[in-house]
Protein backbone atom coordinates (compact mmCIF):
# COMPACT_ATOMS: atom_id res chain seq x y z
CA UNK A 1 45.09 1.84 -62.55
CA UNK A 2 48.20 -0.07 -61.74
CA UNK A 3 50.61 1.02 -59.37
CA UNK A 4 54.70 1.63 -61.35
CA UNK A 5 57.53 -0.47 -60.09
CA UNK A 6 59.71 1.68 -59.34
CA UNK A 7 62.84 0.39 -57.30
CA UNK A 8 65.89 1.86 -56.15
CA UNK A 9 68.93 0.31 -55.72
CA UNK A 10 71.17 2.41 -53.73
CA UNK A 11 74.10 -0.50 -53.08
CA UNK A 12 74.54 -0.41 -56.60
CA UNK A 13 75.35 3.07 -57.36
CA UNK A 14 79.24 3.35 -56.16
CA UNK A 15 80.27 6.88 -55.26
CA UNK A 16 83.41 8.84 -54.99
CA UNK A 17 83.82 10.45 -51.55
CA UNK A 18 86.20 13.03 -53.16
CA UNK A 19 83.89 13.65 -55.99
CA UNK A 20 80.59 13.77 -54.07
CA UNK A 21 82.02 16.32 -51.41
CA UNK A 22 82.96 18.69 -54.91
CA UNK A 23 79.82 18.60 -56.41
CA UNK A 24 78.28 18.59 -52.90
CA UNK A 25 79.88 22.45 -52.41
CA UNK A 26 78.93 23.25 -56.43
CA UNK A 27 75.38 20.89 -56.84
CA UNK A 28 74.52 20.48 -53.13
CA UNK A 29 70.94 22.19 -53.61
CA UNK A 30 70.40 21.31 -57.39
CA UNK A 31 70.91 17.24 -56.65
CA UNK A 32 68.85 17.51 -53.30
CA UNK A 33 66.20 19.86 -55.41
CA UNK A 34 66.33 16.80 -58.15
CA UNK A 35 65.57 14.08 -55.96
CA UNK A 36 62.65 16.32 -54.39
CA UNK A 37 61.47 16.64 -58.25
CA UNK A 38 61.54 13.08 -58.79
CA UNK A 39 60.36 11.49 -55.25
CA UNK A 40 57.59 13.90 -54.66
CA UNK A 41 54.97 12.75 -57.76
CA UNK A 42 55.69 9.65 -56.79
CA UNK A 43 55.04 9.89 -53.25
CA UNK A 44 52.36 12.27 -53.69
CA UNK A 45 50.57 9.45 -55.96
CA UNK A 46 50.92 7.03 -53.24
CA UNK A 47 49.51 9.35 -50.88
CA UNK A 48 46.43 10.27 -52.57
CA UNK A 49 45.76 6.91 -53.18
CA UNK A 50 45.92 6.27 -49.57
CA UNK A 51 43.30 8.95 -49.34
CA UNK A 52 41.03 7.68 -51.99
CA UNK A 53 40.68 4.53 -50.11
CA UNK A 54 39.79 6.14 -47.08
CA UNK A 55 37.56 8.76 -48.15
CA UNK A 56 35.82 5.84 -49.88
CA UNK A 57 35.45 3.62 -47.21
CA UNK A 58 34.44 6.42 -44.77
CA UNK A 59 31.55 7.67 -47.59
CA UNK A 60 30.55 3.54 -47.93
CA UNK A 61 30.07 3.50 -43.72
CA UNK A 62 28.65 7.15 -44.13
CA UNK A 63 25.99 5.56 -46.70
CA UNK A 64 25.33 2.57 -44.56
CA UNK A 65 23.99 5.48 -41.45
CA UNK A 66 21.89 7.06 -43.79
CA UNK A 67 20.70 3.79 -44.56
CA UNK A 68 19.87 2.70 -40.67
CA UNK A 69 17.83 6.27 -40.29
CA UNK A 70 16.15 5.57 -43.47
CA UNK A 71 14.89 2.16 -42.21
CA UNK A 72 14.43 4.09 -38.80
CA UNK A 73 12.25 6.50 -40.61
CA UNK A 74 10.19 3.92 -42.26
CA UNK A 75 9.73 1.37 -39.57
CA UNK A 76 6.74 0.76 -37.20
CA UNK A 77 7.22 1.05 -33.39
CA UNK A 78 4.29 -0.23 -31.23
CA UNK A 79 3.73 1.48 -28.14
CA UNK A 80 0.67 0.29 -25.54
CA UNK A 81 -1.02 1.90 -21.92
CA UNK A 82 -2.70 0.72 -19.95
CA UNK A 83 -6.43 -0.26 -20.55
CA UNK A 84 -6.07 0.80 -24.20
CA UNK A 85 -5.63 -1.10 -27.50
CA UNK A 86 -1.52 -0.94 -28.54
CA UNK A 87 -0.75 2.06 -31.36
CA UNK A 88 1.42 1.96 -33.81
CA UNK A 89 3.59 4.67 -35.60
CA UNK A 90 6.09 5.28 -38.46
CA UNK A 91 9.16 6.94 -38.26
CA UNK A 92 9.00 7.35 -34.55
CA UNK A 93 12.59 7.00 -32.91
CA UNK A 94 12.95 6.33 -29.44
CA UNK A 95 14.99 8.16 -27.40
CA UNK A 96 15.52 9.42 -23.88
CA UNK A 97 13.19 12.49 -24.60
CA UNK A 98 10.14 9.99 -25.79
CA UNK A 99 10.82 7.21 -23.26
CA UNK A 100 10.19 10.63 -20.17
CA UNK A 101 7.74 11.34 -22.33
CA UNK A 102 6.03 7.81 -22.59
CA UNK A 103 6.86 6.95 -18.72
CA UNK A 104 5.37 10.20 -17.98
CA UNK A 105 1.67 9.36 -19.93
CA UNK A 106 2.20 5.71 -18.62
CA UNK A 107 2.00 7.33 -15.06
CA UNK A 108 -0.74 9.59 -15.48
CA UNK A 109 -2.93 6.67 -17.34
CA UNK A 110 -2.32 4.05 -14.36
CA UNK A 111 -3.15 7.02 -11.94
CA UNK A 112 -6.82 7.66 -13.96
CA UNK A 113 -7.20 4.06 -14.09
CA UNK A 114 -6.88 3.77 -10.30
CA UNK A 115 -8.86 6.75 -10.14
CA UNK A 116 -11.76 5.42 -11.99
CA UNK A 117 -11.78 1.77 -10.32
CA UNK A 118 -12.10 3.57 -6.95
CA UNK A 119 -14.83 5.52 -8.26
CA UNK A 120 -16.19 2.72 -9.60
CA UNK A 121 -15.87 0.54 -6.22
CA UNK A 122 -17.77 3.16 -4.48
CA UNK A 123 -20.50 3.70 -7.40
CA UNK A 124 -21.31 -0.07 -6.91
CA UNK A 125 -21.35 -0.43 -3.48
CA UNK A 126 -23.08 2.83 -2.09
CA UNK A 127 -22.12 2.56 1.04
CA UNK A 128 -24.02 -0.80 1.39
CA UNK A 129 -22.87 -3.97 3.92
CA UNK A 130 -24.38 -6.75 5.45
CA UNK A 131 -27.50 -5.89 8.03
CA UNK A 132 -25.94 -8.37 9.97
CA UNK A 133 -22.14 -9.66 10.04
CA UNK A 134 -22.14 -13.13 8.50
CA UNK A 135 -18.24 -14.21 9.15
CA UNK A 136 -18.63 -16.10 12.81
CA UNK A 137 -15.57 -18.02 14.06
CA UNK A 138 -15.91 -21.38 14.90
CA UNK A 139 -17.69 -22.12 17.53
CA UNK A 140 -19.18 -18.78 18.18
CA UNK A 141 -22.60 -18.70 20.36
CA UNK A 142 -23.97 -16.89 17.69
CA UNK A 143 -23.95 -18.87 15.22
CA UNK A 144 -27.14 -20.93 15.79
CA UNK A 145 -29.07 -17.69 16.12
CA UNK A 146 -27.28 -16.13 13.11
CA UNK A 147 -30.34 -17.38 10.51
CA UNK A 148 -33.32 -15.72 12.58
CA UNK A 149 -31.23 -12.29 13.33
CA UNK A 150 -30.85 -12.19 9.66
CA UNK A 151 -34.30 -13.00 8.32
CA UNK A 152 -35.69 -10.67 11.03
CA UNK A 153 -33.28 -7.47 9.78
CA UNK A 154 -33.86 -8.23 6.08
CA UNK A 155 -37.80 -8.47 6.83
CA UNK A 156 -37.88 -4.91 8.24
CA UNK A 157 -35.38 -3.78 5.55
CA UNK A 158 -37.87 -4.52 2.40
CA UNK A 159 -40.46 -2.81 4.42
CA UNK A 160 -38.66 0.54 4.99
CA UNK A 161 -37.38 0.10 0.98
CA UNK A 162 -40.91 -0.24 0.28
CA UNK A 163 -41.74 2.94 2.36
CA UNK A 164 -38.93 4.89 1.29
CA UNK A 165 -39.82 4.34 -2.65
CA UNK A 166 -43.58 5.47 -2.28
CA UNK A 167 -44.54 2.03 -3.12
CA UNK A 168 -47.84 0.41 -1.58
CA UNK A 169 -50.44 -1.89 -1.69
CA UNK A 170 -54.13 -1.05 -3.20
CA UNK A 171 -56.69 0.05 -0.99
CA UNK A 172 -57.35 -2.83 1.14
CA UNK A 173 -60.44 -5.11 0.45
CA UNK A 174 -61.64 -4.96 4.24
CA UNK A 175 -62.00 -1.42 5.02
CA UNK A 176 -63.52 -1.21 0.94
CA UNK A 177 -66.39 -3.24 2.26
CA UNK A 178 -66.51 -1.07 5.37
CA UNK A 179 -66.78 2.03 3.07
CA UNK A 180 -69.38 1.04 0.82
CA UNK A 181 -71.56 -0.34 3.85
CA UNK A 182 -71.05 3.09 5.04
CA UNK A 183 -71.99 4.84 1.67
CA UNK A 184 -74.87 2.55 0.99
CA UNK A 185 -76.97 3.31 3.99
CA UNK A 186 -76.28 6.86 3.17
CA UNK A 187 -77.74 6.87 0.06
CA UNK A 188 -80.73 4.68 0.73
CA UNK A 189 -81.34 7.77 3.58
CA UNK A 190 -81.06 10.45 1.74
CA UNK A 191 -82.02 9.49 -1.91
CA UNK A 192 -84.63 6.46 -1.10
CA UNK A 193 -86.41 7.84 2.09
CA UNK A 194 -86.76 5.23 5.11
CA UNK A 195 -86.86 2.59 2.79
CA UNK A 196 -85.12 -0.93 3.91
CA UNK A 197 -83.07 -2.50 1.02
CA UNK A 198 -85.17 -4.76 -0.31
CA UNK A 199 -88.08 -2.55 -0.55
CA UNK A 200 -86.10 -0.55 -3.59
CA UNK A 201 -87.36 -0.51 -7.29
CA UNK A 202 -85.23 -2.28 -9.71
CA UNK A 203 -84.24 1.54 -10.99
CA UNK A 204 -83.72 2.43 -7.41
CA UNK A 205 -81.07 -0.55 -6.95
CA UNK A 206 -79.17 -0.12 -10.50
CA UNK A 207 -78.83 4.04 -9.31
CA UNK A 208 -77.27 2.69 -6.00
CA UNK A 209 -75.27 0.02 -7.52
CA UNK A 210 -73.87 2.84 -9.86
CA UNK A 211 -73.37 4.97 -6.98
CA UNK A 212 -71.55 2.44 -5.23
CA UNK A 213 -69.15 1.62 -8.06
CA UNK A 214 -67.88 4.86 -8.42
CA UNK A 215 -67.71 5.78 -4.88
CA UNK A 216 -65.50 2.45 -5.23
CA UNK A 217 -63.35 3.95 -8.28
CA UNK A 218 -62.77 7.22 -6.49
CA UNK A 219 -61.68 5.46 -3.44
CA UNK A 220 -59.49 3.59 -5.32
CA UNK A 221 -58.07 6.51 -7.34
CA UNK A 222 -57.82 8.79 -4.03
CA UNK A 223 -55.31 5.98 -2.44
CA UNK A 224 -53.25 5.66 -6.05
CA UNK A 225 -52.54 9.33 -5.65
CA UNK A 226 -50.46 8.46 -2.60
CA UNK A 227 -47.91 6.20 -4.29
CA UNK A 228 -45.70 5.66 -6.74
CA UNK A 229 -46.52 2.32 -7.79
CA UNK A 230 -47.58 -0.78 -6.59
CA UNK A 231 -45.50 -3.17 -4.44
CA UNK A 232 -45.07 -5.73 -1.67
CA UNK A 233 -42.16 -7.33 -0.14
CA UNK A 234 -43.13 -10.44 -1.45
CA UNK A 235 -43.34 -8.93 -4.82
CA UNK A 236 -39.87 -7.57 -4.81
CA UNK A 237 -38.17 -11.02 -3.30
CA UNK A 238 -38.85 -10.77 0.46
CA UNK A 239 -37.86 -14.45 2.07
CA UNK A 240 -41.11 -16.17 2.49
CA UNK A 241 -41.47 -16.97 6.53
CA UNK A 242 -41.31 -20.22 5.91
CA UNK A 243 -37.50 -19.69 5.58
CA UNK A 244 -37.26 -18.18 8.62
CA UNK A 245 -35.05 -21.67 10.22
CA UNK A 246 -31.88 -21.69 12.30
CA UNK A 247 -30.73 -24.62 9.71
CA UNK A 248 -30.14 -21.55 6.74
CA UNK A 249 -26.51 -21.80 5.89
CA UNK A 250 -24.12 -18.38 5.64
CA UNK A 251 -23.97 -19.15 2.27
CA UNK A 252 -27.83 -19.08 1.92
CA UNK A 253 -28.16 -15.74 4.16
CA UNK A 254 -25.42 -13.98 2.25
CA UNK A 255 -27.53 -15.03 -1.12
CA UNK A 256 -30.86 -13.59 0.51
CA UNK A 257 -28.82 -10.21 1.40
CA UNK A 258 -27.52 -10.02 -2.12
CA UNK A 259 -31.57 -10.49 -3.32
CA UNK A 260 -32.03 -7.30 -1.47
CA UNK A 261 -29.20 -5.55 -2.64
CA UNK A 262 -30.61 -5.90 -6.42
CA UNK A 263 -33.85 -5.08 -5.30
CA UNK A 264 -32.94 -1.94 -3.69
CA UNK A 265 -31.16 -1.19 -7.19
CA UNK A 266 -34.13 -1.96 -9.38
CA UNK A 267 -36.72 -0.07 -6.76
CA UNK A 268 -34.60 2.66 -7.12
CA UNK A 269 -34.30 2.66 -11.39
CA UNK A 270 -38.03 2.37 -11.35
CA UNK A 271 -39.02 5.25 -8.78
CA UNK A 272 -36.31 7.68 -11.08
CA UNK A 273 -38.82 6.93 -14.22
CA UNK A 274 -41.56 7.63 -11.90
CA UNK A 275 -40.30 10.65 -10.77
CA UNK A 276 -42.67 12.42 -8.17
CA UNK A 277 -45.52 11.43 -10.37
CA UNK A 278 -47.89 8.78 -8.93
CA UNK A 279 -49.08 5.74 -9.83
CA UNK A 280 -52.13 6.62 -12.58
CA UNK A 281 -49.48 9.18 -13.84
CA UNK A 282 -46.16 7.57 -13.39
CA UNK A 283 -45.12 4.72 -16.57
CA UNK A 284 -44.52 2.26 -13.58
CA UNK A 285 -47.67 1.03 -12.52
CA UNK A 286 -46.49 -2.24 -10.28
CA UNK A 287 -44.35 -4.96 -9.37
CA UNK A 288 -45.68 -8.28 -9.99
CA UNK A 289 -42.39 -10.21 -9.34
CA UNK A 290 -38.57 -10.06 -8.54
CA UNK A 291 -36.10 -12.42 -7.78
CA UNK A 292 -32.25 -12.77 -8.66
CA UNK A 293 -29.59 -15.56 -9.35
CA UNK A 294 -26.05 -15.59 -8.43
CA UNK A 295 -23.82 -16.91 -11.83
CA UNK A 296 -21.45 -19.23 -10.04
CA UNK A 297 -19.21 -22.26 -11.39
CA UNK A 298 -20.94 -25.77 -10.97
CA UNK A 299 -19.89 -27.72 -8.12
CA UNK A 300 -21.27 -31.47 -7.02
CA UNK A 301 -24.88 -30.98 -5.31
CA UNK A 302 -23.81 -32.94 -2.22
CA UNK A 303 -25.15 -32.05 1.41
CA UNK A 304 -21.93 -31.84 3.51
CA UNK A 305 -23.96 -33.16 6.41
CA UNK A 306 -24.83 -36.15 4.27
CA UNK A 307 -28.41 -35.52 4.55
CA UNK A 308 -30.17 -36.30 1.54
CA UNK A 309 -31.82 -34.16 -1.06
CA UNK A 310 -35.14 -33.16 -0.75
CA UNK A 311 -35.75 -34.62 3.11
CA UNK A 312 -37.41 -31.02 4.53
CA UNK A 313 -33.64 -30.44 6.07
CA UNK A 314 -33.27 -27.09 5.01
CA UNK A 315 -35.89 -24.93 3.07
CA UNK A 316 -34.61 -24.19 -0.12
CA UNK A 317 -32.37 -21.25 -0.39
CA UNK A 318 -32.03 -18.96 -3.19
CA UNK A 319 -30.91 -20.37 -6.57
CA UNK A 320 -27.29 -20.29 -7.92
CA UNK A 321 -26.53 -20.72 -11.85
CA UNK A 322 -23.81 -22.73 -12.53
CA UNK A 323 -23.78 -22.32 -16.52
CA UNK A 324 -25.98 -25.54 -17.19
CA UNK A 325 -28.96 -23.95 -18.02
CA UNK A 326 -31.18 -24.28 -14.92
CA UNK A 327 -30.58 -22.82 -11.31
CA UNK A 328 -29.13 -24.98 -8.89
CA UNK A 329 -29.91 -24.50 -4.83
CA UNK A 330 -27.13 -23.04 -3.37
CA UNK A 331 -25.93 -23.39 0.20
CA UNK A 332 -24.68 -26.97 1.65
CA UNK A 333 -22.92 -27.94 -1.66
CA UNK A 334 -19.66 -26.05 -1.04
CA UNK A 335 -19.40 -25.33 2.47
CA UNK A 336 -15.47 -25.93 3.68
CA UNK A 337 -14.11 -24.20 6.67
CA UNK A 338 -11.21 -21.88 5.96
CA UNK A 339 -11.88 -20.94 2.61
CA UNK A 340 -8.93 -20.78 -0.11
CA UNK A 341 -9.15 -19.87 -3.08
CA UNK A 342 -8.04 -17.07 -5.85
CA UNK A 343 -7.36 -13.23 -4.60
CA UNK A 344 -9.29 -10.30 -6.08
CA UNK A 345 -7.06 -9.01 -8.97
CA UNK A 346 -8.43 -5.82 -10.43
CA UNK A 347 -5.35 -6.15 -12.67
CA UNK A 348 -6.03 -9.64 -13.93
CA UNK A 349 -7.18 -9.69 -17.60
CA UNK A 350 -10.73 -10.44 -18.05
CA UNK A 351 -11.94 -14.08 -19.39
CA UNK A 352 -12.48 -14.53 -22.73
CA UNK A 353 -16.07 -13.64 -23.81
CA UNK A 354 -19.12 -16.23 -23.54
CA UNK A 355 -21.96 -15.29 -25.63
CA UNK A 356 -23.70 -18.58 -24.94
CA UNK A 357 -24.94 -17.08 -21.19
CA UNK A 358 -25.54 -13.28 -22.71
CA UNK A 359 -25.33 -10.98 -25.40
CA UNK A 360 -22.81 -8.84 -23.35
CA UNK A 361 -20.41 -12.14 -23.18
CA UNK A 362 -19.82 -11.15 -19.26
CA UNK A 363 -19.35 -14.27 -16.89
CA UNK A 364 -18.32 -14.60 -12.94
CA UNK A 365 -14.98 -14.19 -12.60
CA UNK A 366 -11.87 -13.01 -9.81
CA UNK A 367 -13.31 -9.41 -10.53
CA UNK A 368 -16.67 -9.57 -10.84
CA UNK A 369 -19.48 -11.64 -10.41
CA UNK A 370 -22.80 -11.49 -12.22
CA UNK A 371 -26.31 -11.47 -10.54
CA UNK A 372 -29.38 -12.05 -12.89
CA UNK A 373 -32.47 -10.43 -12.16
CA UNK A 374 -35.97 -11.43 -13.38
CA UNK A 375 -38.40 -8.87 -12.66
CA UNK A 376 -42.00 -8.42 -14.26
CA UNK A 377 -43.70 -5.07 -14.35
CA UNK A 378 -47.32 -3.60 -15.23
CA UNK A 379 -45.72 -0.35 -17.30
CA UNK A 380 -47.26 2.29 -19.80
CA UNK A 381 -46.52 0.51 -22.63
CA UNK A 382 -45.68 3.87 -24.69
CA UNK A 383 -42.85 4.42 -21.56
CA UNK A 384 -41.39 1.07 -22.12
CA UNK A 385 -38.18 2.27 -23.24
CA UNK A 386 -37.92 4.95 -20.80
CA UNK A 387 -38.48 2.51 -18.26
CA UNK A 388 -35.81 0.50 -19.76
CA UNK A 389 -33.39 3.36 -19.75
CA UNK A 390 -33.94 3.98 -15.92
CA UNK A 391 -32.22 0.49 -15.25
CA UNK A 392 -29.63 0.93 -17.81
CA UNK A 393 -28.22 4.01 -15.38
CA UNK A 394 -28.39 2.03 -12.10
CA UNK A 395 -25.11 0.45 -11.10
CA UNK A 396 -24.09 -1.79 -14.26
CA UNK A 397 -27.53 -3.09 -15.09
CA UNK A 398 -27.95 -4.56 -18.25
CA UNK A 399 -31.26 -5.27 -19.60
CA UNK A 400 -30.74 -8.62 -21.61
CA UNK A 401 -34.37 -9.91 -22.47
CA UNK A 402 -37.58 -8.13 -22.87
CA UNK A 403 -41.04 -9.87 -23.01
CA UNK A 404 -44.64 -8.09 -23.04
CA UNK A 405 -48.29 -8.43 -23.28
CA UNK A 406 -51.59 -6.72 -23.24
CA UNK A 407 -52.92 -6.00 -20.08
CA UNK A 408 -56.93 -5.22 -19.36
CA UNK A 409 -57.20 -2.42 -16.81
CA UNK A 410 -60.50 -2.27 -16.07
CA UNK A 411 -59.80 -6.09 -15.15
CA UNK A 412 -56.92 -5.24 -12.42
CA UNK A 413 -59.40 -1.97 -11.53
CA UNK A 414 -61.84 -5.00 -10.08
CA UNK A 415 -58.95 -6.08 -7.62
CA UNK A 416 -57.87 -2.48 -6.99
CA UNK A 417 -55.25 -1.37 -8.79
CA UNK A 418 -55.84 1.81 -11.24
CA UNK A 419 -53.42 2.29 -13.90
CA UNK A 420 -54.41 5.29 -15.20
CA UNK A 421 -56.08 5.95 -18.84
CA UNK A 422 -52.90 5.26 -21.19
CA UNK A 423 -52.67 1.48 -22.22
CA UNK A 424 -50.11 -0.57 -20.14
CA UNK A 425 -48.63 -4.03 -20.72
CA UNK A 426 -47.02 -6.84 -18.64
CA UNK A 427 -43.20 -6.57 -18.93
CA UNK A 428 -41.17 -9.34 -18.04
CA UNK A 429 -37.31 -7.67 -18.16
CA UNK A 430 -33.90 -10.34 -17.78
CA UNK A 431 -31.32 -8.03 -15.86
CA UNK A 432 -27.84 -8.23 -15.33
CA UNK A 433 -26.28 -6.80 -12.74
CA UNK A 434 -22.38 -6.55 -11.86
CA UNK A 435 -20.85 -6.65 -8.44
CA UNK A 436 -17.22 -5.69 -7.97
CA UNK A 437 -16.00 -8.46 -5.97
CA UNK A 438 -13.48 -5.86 -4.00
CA UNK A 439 -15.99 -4.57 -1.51
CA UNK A 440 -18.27 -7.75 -1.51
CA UNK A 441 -15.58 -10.42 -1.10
CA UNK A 442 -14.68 -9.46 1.94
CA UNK A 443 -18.17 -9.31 3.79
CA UNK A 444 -18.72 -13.22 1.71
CA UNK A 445 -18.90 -16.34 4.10
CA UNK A 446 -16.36 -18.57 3.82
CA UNK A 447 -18.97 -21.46 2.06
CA UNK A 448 -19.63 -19.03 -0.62
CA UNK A 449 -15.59 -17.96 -0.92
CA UNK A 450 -15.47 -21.58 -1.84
CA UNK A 451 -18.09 -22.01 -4.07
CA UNK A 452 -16.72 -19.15 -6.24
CA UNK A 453 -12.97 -20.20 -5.50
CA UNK A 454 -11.99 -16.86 -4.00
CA UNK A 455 -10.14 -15.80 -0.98
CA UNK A 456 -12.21 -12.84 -0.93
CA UNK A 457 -9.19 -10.93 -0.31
CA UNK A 458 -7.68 -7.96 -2.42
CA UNK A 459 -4.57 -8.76 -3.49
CA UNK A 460 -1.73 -7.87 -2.10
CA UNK A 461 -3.72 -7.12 0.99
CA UNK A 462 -3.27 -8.73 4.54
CA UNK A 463 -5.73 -11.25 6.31
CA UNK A 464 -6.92 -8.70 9.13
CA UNK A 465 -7.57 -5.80 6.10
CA UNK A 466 -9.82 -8.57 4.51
CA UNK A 467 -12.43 -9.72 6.67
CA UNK A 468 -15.55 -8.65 7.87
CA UNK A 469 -16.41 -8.15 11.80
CA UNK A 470 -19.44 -9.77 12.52
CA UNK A 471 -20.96 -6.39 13.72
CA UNK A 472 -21.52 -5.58 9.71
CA UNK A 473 -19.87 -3.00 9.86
CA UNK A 474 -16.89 -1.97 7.25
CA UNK A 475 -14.13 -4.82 6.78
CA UNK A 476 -11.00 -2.50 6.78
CA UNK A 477 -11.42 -1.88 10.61
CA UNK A 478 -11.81 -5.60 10.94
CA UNK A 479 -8.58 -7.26 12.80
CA UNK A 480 -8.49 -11.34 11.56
CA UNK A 481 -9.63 -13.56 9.14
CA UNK A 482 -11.87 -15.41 11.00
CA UNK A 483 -12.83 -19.25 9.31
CA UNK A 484 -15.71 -20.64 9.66
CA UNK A 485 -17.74 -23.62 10.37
């Protein structure tokens, strides 16, 4: 609606002074009254259009609010903690209340993640360090003599393992012999008369050959009763003696530590299926073989010394897989003094997963390195699984490959071993086993630091908190980061 022109013109209206001060005293009120009347629609108009145009533009910015908390109400805000997946959620507005509320659940997650890698930490290690200190400064006496203190330790180590898992040998051969010497006279004596061997009747020697076979079985039976299962250091990855040089390399020792380490693991899954039955009632019957491989990036297989492969320097040390399908010996290849490399970040996001090397995608890496474990067993074949399951509870072992066969046991009962009456096969089981790289890296020598490009340091963490003494003992009360040669 248009607005009137209305205009007044108050130079044009010419009044008499006389006149206006009359009708001021008669029409004072009536005139002031009329001009009232007349102004006051106007101005009234004017004014509530003046409203109008305000009440509109404050009910436009009023509708443009309601518009923001609609779009609040309807839009997704992503929130993430750590070690989980981010969530999102509709309609959720943040303010100071939700962001306490968020730092407050951000705080106790990092605390219970914390919580959990320490309890992890001490789950893996178990208290465990090097027999022997294997971080010697250059130039140390010690050194040369490092190699034979080490191979001597580790040899009595798998023997008291052995010992302290019930595991044994079968009854030996010799004092067999001895037995059944014994036995035999006996019987001729007492059964035969005075009779000399070869005076018996053909009956006479097939009821003393019978005799003597299951005096043998019992025998054999009576020592199974006294252990779990059958075992010898060599079976479980004992260093043959012919390693025992002074020209073994840290790197090689540390590798023949970790050997035990895994060992001790898999010993230990196998006794728990055994439980406190023996070996012709346990599932385990006995070890045949063990030996593990440390998953580490390639490197060039180039003596430092400059000796050349192969010449009889060094007897070969424990294998390393460096992802290119066949183990590589470890040990000269990467030894540098004064190891650099990459700290241990238990913050630092896993790499990406590699199927190729696993099913469970896991590869070496700042946090973690992988050990593989081949092991083959003589196990109840209906206890398989069971068996199985006992290594799936030790210490982040992973059971990747499983191959079996038949096994005769009245063929092993020949060479001593009794099994017991349930069928058994021949297992052979692919393990992987994790190691949390913050409680080994610091006992690692530096050659090995090298070969798996770490400092072997937690980080954030000083030299002297990151070292191993070489007493063995724990690396936290060590006071420098000793290099090596």
């Amino acid at each position: 609606m248009a607005k009137p022109n209305i205009k007044f013109d108050l130079k044009g209206i010419k009044l008499n002074p006389q006149k206006v001060k009359v009708l001021a005293g008669k029409y004072g009120l009536v005139i002031v009254g009329g001009i009232v009347l007349i102004a006051a629609p106007v101005a009234a108009y004017i004014a509530a259009d003046g409203m109008n145009g305000t009440l509109a533009a404050d009910a436009a910015a009023r509708a443009d609010k309601f518009n923001d908390l609609k779009a609040i109400r309807t839009a997704e805000v992503s929130l993430a903690l750590p070690g989980q997946e981010p969530f999102s959620q509709q309609g959720l507005v943040i303010n100071q209340k939700l962001i306490d509320q968020y730092k407050q659940r951000l705080d106790s997650v990092s605390k219970q993640s914390v919580a959990t890698r320490e309890l992890a930490v001490k789950h893996n290690r178990k208290d465990r360090e090097p027999f022997v200190g294997m971080r010697l400064a250059m130039g140390d006496p010690a050194l040369k003599e490092l190699p034979l203190l080490v191979f001597d330790r580790l040899e009595k180590e798998y023997v008291q393992l052995l010992a302290s898992m019930g595991a044994g040998d079968p009854f030996p051969e010799v004092d067999m012999v001895a037995e059944l010497s014994r036995r035999r006279s006996q019987v001729i004596d007492a059964e035969f008369g005075a009779k000399a061997e070869g005076e018996l009747t053909p009956e006479e020697r097939t009821s003393l050959g019978t005799k003597l076979a299951d005096e043998r079985l019992a025998r054999y039976c009576e020592h199974a009763r006294q252990i779990s299962f059958y075992a010898d250091a060599a079976s479980i990855g004992a260093p043959d003696k012919s390693l025992r040089t002074t020209k073994l390399k840290p790197f090689t020792l540390f590798l023949m530590q970790w050997n035990y380490w895994v060992a001790e693991d898999v010993l230990a899954a196998l006794k728990a299926a055994n439980g406190e039955r023996d070996v012709l009632q346990g599932p385990v019957k006995r070890i045949l073989a063990l030996s593990s491989t440390l998953q580490a990036p390639s490197v060039a297989a180039a003596p430092a010394d400059g000796a050349a492969a192969g010449d009889g320097a060094e007897p070969p040390p424990p294998p390393v897989d460096d992802g290119s399908g066949a183990a590589a010996a470890g040990g000269d290849a990467a030894v540098v003094a004064g190891s650099t490399g990459e700290p241990v970040n238990p913050e630092a996001p896993l790499p990406a997963a590699d199927y190729s090397k696993s099913f469970t995608g896991r590869s070496t890496n700042q946090l973690f390195d992988i050990v593989t474990c081949e092991v083959r067993l003589i196990v109840e074949t209906s206890s398989i699984p069971q068996v199985m399951d006992q290594l799936a509870r030790r210490n982040f072992i992973t059971v990747t490959d499983v191959k079996l066969r038949p096994v005769d046991s009245f063929a092993a009962a020949e060479e001593g071993f009794m099994y017991g009456a349930a069928p058994v096969s021949a297992v052979s089981l692919k393990l992987e086993t994790v190691w949390l790289r913050e409680w080994t890296g610091p006992f690692m020598p530096d050659d090995l630091r090298t070969r798996l490009n770490t400092s072997g340091m937690l980080l954030g963490a000083g030299a002297a908190a990151a070292d191993a003494p070489t007493d063995g003992t724990d690396p936290a009360a060590a006071a420098a980061d000793a290099p090596q040669g």
